[in-house]
PDB file of N, CA and C in Angstrom:
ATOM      1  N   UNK A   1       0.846  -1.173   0.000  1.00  0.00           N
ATOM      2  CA  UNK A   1       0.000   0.000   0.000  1.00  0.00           C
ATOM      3  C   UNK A   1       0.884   1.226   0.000  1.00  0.00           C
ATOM      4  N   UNK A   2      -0.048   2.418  -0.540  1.00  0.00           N
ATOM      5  CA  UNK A   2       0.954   3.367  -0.678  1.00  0.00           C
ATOM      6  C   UNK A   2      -0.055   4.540  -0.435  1.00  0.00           C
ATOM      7  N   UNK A   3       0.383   6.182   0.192  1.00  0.00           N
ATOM      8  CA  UNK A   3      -0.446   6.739   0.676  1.00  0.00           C
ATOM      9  C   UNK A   3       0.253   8.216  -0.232  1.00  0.00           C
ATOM     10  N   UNK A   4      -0.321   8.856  -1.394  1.00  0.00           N
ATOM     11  CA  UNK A   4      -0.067  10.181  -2.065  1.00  0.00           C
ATOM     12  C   UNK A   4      -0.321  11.064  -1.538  1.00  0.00           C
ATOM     13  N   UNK A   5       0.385  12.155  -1.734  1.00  0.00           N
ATOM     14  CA  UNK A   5      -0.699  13.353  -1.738  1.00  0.00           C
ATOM     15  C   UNK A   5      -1.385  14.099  -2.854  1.00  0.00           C
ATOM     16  N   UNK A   6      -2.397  14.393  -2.459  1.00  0.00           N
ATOM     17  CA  UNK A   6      -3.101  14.775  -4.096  1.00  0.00           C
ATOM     18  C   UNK A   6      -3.068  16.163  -4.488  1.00  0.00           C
ATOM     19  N   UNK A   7      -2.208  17.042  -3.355  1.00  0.00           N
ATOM     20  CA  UNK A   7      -1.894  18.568  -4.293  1.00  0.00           C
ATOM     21  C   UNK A   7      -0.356  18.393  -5.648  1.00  0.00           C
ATOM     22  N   UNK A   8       0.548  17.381  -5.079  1.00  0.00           N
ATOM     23  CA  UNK A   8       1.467  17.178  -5.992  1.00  0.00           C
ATOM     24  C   UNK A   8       1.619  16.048  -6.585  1.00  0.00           C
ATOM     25  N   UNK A   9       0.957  14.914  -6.046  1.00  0.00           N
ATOM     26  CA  UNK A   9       1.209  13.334  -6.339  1.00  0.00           C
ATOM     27  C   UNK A   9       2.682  13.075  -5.704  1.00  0.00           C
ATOM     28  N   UNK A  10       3.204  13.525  -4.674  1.00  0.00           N
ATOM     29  CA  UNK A  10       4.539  13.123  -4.365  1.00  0.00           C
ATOM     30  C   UNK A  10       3.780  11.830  -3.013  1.00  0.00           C
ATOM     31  N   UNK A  11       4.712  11.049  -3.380  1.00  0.00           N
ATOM     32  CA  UNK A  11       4.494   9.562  -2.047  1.00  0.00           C
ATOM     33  C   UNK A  11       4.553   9.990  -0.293  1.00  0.00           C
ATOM     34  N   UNK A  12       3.623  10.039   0.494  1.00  0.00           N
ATOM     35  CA  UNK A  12       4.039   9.807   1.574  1.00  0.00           C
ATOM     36  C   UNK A  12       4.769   8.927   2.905  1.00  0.00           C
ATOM     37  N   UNK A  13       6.261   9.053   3.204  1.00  0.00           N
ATOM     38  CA  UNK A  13       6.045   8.091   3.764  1.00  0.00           C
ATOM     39  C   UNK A  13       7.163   6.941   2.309  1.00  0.00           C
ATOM     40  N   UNK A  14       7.310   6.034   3.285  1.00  0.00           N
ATOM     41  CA  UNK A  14       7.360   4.555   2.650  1.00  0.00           C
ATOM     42  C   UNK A  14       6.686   3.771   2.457  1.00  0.00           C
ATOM     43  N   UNK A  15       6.301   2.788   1.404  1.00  0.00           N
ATOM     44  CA  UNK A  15       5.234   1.589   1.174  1.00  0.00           C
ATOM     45  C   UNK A  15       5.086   1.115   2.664  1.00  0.00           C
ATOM     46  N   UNK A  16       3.714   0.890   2.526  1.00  0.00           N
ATOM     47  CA  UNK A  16       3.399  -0.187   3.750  1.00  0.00           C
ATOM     48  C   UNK A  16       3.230  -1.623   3.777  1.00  0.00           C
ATOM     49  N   UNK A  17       4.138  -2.229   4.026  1.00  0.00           N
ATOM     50  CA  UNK A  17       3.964  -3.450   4.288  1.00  0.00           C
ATOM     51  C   UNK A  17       4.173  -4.063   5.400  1.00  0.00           C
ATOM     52  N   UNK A  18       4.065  -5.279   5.208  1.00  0.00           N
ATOM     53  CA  UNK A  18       3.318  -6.662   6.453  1.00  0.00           C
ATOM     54  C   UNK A  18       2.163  -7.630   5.984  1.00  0.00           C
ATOM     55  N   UNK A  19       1.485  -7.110   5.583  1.00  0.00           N
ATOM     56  CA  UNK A  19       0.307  -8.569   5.143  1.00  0.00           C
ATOM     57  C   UNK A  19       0.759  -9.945   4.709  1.00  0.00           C
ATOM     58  N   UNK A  20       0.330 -10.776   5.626  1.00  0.00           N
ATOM     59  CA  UNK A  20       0.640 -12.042   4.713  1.00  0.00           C
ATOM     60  C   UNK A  20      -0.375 -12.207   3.766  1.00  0.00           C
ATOM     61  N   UNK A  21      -1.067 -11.451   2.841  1.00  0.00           N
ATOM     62  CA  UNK A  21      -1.743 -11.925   1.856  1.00  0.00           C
ATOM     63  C   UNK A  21      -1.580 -10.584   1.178  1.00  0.00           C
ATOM     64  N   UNK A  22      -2.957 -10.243  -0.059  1.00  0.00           N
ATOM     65  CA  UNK A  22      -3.145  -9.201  -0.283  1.00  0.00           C
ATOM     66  C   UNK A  22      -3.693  -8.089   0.739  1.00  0.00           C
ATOM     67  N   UNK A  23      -3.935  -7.312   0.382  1.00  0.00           N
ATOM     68  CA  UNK A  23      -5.223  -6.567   0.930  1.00  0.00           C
ATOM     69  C   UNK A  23      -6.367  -5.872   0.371  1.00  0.00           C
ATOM     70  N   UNK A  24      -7.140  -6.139   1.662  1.00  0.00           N
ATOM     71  CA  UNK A  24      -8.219  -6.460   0.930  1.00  0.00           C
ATOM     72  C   UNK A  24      -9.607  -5.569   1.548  1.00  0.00           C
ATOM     73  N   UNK A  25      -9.152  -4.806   2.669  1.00  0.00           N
ATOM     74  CA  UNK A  25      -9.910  -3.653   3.613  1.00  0.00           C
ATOM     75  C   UNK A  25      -9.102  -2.436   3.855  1.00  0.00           C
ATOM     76  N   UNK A  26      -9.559  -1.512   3.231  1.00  0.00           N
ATOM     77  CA  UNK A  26      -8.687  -0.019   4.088  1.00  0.00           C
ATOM     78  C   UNK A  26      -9.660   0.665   4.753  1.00  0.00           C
ATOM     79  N   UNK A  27      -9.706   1.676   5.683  1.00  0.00           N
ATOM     80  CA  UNK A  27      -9.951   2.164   6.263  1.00  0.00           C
ATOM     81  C   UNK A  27      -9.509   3.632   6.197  1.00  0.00           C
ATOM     82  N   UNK A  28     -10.102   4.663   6.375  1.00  0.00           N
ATOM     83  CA  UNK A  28      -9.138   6.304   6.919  1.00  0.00           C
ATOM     84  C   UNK A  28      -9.735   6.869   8.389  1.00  0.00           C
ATOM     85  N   UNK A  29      -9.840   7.074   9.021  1.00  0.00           N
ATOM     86  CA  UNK A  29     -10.395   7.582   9.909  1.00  0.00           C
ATOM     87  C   UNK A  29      -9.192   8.488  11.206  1.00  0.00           C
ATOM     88  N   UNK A  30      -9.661   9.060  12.071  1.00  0.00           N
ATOM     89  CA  UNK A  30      -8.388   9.256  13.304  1.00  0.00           C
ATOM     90  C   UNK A  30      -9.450   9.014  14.769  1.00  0.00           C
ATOM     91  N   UNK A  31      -8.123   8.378  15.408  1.00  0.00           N
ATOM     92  CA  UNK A  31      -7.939   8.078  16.673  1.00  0.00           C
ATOM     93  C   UNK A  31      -8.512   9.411  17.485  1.00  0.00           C
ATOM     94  N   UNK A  32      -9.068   8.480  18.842  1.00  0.00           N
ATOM     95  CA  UNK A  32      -9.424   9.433  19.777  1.00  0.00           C
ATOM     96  C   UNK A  32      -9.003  10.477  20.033  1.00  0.00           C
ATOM     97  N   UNK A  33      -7.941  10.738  19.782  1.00  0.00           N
ATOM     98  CA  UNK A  33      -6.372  11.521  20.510  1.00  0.00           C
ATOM     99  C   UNK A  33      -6.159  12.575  18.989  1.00  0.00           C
ATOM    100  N   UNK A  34      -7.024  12.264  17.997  1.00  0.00           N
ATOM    101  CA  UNK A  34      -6.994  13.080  16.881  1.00  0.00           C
ATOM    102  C   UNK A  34      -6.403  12.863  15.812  1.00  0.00           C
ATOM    103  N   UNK A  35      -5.119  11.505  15.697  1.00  0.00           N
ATOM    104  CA  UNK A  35      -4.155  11.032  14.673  1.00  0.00           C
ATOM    105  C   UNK A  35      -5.124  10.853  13.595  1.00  0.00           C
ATOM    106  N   UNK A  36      -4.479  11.056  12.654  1.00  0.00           N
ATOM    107  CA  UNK A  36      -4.978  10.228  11.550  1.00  0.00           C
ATOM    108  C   UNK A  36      -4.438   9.296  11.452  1.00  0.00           C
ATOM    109  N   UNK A  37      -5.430   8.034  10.958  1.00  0.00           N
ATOM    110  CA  UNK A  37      -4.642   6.782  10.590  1.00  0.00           C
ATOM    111  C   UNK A  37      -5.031   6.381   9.659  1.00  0.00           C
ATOM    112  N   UNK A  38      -4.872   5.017   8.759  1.00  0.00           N
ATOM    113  CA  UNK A  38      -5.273   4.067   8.122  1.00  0.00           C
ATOM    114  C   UNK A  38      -5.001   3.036   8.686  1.00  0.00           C
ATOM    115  N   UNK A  39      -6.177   2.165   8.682  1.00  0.00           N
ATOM    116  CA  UNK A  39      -6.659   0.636   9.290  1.00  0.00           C
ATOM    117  C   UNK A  39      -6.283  -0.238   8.000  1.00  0.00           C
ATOM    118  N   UNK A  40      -5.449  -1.285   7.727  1.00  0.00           N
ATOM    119  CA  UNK A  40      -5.738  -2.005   6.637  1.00  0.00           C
ATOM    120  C   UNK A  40      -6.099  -3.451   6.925  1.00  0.00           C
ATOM    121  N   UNK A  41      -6.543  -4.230   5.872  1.00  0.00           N
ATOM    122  CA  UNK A  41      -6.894  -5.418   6.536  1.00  0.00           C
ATOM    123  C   UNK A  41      -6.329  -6.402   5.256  1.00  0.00           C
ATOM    124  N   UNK A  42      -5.564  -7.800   5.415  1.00  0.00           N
ATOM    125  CA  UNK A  42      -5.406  -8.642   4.047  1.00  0.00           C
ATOM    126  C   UNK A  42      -5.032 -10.140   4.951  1.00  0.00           C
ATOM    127  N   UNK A  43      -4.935 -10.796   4.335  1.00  0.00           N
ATOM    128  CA  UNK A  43      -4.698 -12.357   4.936  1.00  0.00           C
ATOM    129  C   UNK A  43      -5.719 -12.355   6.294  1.00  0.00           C
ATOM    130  N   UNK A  44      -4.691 -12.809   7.016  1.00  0.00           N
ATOM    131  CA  UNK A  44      -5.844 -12.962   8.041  1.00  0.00           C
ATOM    132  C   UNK A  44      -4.966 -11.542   9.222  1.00  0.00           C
ATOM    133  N   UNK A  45      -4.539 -10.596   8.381  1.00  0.00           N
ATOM    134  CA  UNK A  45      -3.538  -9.652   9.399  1.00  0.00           C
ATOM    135  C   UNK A  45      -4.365  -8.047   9.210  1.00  0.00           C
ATOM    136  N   UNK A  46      -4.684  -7.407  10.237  1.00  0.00           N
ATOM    137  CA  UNK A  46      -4.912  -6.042  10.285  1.00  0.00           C
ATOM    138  C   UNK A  46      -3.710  -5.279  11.133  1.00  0.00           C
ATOM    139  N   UNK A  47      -3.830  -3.896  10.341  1.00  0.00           N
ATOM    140  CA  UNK A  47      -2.087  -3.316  10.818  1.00  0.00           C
ATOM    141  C   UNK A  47      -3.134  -1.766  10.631  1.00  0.00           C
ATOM    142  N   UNK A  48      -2.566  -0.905  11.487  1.00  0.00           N
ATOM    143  CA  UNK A  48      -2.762   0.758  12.015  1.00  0.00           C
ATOM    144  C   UNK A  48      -1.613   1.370  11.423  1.00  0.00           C
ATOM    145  N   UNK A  49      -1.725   2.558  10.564  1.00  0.00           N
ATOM    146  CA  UNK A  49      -0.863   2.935  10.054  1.00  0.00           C
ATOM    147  C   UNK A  49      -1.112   4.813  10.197  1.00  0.00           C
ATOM    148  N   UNK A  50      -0.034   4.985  11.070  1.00  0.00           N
ATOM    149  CA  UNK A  50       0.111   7.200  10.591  1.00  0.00           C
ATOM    150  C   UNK A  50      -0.259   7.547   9.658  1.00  0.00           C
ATOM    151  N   UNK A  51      -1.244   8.360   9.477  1.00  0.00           N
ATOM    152  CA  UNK A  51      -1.471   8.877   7.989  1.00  0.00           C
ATOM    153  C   UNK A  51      -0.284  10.079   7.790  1.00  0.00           C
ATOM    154  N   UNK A  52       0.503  10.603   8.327  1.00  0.00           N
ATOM    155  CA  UNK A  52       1.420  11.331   8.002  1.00  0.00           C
ATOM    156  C   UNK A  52       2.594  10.580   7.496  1.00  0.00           C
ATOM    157  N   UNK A  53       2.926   9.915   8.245  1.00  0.00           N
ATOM    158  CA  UNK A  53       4.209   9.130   7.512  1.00  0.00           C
ATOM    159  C   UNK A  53       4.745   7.548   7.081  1.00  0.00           C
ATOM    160  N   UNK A  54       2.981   7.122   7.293  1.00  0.00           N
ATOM    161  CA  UNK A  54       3.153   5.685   6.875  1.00  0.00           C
ATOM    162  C   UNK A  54       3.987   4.439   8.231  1.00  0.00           C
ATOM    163  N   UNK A  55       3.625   5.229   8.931  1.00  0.00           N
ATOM    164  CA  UNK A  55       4.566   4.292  10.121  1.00  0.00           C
ATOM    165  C   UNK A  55       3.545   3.664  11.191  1.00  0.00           C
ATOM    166  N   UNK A  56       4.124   2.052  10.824  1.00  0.00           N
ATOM    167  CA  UNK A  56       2.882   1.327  11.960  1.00  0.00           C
ATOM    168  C   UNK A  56       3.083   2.022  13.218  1.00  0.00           C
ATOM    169  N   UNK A  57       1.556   1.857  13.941  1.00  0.00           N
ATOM    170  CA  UNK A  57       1.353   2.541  15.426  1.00  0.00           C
ATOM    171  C   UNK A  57       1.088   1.216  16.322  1.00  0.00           C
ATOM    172  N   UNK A  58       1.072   0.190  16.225  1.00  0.00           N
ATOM    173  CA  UNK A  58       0.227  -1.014  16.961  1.00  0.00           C
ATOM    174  C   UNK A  58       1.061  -2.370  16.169  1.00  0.00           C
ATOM    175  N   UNK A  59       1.663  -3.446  16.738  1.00  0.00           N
ATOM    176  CA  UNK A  59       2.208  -4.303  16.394  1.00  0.00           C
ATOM    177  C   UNK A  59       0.850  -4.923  15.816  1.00  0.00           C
ATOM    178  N   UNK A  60       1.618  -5.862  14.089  1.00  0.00           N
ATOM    179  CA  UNK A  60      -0.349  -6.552  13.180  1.00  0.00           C
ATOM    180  C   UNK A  60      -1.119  -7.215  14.481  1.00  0.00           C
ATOM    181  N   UNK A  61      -2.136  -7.424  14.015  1.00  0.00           N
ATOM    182  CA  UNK A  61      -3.249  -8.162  14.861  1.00  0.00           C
ATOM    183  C   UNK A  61      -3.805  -8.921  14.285  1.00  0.00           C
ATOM    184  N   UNK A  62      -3.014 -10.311  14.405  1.00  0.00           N
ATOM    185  CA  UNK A  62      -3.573 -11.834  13.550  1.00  0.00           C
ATOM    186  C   UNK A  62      -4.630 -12.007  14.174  1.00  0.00           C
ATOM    187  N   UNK A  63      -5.713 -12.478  12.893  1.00  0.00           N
ATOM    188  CA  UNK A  63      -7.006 -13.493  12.946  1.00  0.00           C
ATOM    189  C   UNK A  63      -6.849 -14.344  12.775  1.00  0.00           C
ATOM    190  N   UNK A  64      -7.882 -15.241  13.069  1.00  0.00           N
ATOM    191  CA  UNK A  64      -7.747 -16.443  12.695  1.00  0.00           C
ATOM    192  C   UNK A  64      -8.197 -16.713  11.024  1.00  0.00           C
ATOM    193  N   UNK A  65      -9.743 -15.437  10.547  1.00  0.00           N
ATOM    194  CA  UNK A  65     -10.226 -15.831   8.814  1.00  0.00           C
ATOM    195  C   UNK A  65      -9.414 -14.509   8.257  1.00  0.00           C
ATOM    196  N   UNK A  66     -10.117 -14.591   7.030  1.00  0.00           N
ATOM    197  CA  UNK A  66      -9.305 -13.708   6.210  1.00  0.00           C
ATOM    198  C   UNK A  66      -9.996 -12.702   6.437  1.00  0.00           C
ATOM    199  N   UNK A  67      -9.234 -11.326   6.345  1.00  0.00           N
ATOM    200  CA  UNK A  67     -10.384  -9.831   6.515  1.00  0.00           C
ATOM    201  C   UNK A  67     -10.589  -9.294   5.332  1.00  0.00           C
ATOM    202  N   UNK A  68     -11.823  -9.197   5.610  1.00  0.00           N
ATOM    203  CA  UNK A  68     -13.354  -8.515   4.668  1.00  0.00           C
ATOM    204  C   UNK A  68     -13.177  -7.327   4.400  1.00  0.00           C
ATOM    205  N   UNK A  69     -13.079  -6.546   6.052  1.00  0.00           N
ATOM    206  CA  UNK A  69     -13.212  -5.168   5.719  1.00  0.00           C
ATOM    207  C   UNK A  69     -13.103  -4.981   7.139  1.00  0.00           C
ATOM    208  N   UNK A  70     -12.798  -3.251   7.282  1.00  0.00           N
ATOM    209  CA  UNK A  70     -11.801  -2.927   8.491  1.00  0.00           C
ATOM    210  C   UNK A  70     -12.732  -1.875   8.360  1.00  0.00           C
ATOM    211  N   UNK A  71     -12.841  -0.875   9.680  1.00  0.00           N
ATOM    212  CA  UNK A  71     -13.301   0.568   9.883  1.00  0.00           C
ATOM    213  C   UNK A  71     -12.464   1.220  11.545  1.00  0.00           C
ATOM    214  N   UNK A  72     -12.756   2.114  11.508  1.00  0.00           N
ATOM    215  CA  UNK A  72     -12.134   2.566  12.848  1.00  0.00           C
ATOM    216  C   UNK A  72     -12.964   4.259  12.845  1.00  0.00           C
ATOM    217  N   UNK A  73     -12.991   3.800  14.517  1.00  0.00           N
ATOM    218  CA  UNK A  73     -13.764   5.460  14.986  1.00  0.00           C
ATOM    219  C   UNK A  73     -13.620   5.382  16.415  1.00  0.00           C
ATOM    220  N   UNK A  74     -12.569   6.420  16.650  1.00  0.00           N
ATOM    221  CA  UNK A  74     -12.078   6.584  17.786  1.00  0.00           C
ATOM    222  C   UNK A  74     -11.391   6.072  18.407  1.00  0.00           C
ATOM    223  N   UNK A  75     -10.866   5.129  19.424  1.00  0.00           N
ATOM    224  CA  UNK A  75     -10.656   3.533  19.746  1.00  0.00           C
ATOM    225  C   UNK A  75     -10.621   2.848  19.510  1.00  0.00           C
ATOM    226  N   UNK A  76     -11.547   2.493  18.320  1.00  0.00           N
ATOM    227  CA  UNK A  76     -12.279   1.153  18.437  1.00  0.00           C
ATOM    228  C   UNK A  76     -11.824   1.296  17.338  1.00  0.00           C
ATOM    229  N   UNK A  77     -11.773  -0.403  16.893  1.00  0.00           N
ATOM    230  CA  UNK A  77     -11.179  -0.994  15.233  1.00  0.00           C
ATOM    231  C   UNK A  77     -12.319  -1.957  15.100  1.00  0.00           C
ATOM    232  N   UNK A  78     -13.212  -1.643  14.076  1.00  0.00           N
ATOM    233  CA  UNK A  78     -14.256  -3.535  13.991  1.00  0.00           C
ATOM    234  C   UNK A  78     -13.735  -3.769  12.422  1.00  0.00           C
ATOM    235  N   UNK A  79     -13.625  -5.337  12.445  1.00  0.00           N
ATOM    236  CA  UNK A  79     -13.147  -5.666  11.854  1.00  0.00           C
ATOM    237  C   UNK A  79     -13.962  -6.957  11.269  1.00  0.00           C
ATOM    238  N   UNK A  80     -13.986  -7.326  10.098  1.00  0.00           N
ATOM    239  CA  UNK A  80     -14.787  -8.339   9.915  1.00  0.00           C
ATOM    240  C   UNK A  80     -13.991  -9.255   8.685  1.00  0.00           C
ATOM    241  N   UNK A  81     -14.107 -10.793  10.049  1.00  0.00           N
ATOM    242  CA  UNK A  81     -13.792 -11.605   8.763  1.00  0.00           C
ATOM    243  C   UNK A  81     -14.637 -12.673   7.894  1.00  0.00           C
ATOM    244  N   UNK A  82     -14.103 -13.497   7.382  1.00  0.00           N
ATOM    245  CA  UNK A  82     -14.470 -14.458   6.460  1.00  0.00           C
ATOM    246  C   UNK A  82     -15.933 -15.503   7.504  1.00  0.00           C
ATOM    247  N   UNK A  83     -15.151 -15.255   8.977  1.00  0.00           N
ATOM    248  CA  UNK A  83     -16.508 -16.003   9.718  1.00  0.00           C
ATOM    249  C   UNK A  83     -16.868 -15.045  10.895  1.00  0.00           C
ATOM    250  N   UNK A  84     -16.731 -14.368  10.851  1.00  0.00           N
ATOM    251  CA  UNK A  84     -17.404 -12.966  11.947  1.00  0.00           C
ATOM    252  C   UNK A  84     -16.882 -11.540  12.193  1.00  0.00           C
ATOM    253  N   UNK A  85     -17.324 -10.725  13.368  1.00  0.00           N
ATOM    254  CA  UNK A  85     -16.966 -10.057  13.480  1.00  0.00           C
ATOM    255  C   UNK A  85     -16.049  -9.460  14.411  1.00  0.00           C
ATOM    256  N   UNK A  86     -15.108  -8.694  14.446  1.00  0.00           N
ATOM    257  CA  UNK A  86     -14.374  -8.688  15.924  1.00  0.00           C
ATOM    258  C   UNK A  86     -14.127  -6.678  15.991  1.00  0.00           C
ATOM    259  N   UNK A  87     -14.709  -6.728  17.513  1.00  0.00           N
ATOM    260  CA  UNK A  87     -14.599  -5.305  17.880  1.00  0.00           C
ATOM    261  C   UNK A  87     -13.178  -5.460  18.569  1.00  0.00           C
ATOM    262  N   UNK A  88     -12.055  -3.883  18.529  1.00  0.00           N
ATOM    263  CA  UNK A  88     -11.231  -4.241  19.319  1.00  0.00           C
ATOM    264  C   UNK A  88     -10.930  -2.685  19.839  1.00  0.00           C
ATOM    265  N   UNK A  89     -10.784  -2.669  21.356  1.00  0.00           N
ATOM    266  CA  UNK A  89     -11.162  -1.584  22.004  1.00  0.00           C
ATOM    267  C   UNK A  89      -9.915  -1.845  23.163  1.00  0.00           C
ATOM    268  N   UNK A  90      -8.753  -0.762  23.257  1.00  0.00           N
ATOM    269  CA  UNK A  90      -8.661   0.033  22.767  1.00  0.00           C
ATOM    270  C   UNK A  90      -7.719  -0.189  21.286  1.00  0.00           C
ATOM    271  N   UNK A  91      -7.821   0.960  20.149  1.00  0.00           N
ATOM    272  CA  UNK A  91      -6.673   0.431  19.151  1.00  0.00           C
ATOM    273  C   UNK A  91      -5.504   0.231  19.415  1.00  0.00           C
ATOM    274  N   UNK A  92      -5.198   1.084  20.001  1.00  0.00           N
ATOM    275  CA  UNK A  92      -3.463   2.056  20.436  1.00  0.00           C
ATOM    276  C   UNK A  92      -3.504   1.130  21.796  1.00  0.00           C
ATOM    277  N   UNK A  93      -3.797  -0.332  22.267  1.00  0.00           N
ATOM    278  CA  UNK A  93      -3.978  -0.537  23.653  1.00  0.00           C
ATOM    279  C   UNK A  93      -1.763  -0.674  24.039  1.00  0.00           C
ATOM    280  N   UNK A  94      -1.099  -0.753  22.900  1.00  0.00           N
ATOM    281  CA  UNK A  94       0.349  -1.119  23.070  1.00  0.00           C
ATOM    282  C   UNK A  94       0.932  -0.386  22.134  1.00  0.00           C
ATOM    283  N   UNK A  95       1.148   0.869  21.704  1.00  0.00           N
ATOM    284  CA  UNK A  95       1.730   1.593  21.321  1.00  0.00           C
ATOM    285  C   UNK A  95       3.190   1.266  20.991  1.00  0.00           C
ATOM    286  N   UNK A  96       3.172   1.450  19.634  1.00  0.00           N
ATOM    287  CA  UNK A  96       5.071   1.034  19.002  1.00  0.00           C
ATOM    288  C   UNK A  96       5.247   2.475  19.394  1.00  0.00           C
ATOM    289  N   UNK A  97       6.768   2.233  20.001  1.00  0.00           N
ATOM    290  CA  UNK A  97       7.657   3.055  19.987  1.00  0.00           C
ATOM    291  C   UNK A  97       8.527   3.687  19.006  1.00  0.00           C
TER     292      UNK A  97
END
């Protein structure tokens, strides 16, 4: 994944990777605290990403099915896979350094 900006088209940031599969859910939204992020979702892995500089905030968060589709508002990440749904509260509960 890759995050532009659309006044120049210059790249933000470095590619994001980690998925063990494709992906296959994004998300935009910001955190309680006001960040912007992107939620992505592919294999059975969802990963939190800075919308400023592309840098994971939260070590991935393996499922067990594959993810559908990801959203986030505020805290909270719901996430849905191939056999249900999973709320996860708080996002940021372990913050990368």
């Amino acid at each position: 994944m890759r995050v532009w900006q659309l006044a120049d088209g210059a790249p933000v940031g470095e590619p994001m990777t980690g998925h063990n599969g494709a992906v296959n859910a994004v998300a935009v939204g910001a955190l309680a605290d006001g960040t912007p992020v992107i939620i992505s979702g592919g294999g059975g892995t969802v990963r939190v990403w800075r919308l400023a500089d592309s840098t994971p905030l939260v070590p991935p968060l393996d499922l067990p099915g594959w993810v559908r589709g990801v959203a986030v508002h505020g805290n909270v990440i719901v996430t849905a896979t191939g056999v249900g749904i999973a709320v996860h509260q708080p996002a940021l509960a372990h913050p990368m350094r």
